[in-house]
Protein backbone atom coordinates (compact mmCIF):
# COMPACT_ATOMS: atom_id res chain seq x y z
CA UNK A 1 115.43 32.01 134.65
CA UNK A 2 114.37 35.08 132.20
CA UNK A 3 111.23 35.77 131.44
CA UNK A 4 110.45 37.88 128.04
CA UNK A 5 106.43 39.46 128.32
CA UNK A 6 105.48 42.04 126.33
CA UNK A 7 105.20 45.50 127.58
CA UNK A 8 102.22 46.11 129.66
CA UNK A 9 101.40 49.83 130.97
CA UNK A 10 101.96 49.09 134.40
CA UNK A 11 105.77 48.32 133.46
CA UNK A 12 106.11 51.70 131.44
CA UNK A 13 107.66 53.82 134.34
CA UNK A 14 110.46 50.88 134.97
CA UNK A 15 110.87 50.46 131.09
CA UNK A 16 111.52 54.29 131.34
CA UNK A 17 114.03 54.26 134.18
CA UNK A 18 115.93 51.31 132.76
CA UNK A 19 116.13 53.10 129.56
CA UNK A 20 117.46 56.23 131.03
CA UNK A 21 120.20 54.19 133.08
CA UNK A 22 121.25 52.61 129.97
CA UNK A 23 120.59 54.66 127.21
CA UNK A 24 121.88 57.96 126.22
CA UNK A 25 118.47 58.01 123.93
CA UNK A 26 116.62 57.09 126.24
CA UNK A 27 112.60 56.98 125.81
CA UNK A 28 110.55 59.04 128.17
CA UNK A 29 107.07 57.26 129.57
CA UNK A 30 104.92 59.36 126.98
CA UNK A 31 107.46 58.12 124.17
CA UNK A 32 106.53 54.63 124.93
CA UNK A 33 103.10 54.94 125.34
CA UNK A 34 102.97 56.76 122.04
CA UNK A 35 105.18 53.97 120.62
CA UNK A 36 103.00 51.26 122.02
CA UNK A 37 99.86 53.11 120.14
CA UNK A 38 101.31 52.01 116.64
CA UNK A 39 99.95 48.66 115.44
CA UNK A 40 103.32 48.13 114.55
CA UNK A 41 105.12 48.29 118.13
CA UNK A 42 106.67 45.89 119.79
CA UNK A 43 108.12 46.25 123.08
CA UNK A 44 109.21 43.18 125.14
CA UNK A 45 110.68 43.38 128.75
CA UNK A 46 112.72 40.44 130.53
CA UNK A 47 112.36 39.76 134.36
CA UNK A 48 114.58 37.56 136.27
CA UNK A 49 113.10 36.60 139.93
CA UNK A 50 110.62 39.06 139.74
CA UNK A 51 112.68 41.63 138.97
CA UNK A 52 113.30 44.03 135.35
CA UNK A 53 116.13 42.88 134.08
CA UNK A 54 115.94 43.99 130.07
CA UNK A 55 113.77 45.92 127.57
CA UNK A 56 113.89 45.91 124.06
CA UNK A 57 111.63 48.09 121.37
CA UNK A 58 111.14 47.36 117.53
CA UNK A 59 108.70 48.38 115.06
CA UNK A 60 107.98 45.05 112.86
CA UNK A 61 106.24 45.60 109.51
CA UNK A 62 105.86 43.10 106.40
CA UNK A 63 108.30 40.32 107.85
CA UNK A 64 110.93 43.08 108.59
CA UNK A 65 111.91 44.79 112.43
CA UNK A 66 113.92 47.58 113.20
CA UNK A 67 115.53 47.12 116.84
CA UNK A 68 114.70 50.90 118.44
CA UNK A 69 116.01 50.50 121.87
CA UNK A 70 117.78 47.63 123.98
CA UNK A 71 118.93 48.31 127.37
CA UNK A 72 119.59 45.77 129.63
CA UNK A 73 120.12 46.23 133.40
CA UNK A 74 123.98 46.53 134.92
CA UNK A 75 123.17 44.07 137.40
CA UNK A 76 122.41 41.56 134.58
CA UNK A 77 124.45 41.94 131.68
CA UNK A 78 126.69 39.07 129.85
CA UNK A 79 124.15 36.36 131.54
CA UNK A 80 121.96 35.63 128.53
CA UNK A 81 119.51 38.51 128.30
CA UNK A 82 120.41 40.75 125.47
CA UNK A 83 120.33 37.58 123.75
CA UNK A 84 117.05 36.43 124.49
CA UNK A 85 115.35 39.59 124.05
CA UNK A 86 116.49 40.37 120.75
CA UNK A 87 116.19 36.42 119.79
CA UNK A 88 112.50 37.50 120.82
CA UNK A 89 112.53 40.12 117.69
CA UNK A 90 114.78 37.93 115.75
CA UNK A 91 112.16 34.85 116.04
CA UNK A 92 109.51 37.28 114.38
CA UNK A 93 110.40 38.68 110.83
CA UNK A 94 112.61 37.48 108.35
CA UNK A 95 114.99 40.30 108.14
CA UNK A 96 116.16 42.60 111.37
CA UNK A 97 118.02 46.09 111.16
CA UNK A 98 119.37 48.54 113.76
CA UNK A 99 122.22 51.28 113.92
CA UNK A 100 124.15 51.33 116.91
CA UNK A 101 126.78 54.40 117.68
CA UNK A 102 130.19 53.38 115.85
CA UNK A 103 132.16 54.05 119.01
CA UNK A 104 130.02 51.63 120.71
CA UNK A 105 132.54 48.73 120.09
CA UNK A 106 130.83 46.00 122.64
CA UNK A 107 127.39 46.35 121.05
CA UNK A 108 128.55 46.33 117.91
CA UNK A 109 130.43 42.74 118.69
CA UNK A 110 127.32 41.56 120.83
CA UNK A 111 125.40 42.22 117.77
CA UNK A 112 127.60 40.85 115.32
CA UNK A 113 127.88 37.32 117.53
CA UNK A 114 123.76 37.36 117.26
CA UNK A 115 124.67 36.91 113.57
CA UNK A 116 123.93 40.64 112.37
CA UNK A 117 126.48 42.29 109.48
CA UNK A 118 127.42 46.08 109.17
CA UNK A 119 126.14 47.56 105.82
CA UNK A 120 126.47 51.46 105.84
CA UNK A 121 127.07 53.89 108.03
CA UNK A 122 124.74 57.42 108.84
CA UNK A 123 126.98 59.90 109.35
CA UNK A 124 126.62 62.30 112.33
CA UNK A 125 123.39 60.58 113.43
CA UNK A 126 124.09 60.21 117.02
CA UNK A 127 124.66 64.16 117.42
CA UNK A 128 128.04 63.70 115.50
CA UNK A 129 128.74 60.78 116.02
CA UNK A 130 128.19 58.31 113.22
CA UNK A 131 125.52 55.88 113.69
CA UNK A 132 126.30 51.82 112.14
CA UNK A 133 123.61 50.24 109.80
CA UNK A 134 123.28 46.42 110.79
CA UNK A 135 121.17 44.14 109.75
CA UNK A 136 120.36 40.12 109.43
CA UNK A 137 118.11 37.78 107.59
CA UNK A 138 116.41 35.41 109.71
CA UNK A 139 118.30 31.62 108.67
CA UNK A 140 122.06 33.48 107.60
CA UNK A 141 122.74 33.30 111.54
């Protein structure tokens, strides 16, 4: 079974590491600590058997969230936990946003089967690359 906890500090170095195994923008530890100093922050992590399986970072303000970062483990992914970590942001505001890289086809349909739609695009965000504005309302799932 996954477990979703929020962040503590002891967890920062993992968060870090999973980050940079997933994530070509990956947080360092002093990024997430200074994120985690902003009333704001949010940052959840998921454990299966004891072990870090997911993390996921938003900034939630006035019923709405931006997703930051989700990275979820090799080892774990397509059993359940992208889902239930950003159903953990979801849960909380009333509208959720995010860009995700436009050649980044599977998180773009993993995010559009959690019930988020593509509005815009940024161009050249991702260092050239163009960078996909998504967002959903919490009930137009």
């Amino acid at each position: 079974m996954t477990e979703i906890k929020p962040l503590t500090e002891d967890m920062i170095p993992a968060a870090a590491s999973l980050e940079r195994e997933c994530l070509d923008t990956a947080w360092s530890e002093r990024a997430i600590r200074e994120f985690l100093a902003s009333e704001t922050a949010v940052y959840l992590y998921a454990e299966r058997d004891g072990r870090l399986c997911g993390v996921i970072s938003a900034s939630v303000v006035c019923g709405e969230a931006e997703i930051e970062n989700l990275a979820v483990a090799p080892w774990a992914r397509r059993s359940g936990v992208a889902s239930a970590l950003v159903g953990s942001i979801t849960g909380t505001a009333d509208k959720v946003f995010l860009l995700v890289r436009r050649d980044n086809g599977g998180a773009r349909a993993f995010y559009q089967a959690a019930g988020f739609t593509e509005n815009g695009i940024r161009r050249g965000f991702y260092g050239g690359t163009d960078a996909i504005f998504m967002e959903m309302r919490n009930g137009e799932k």
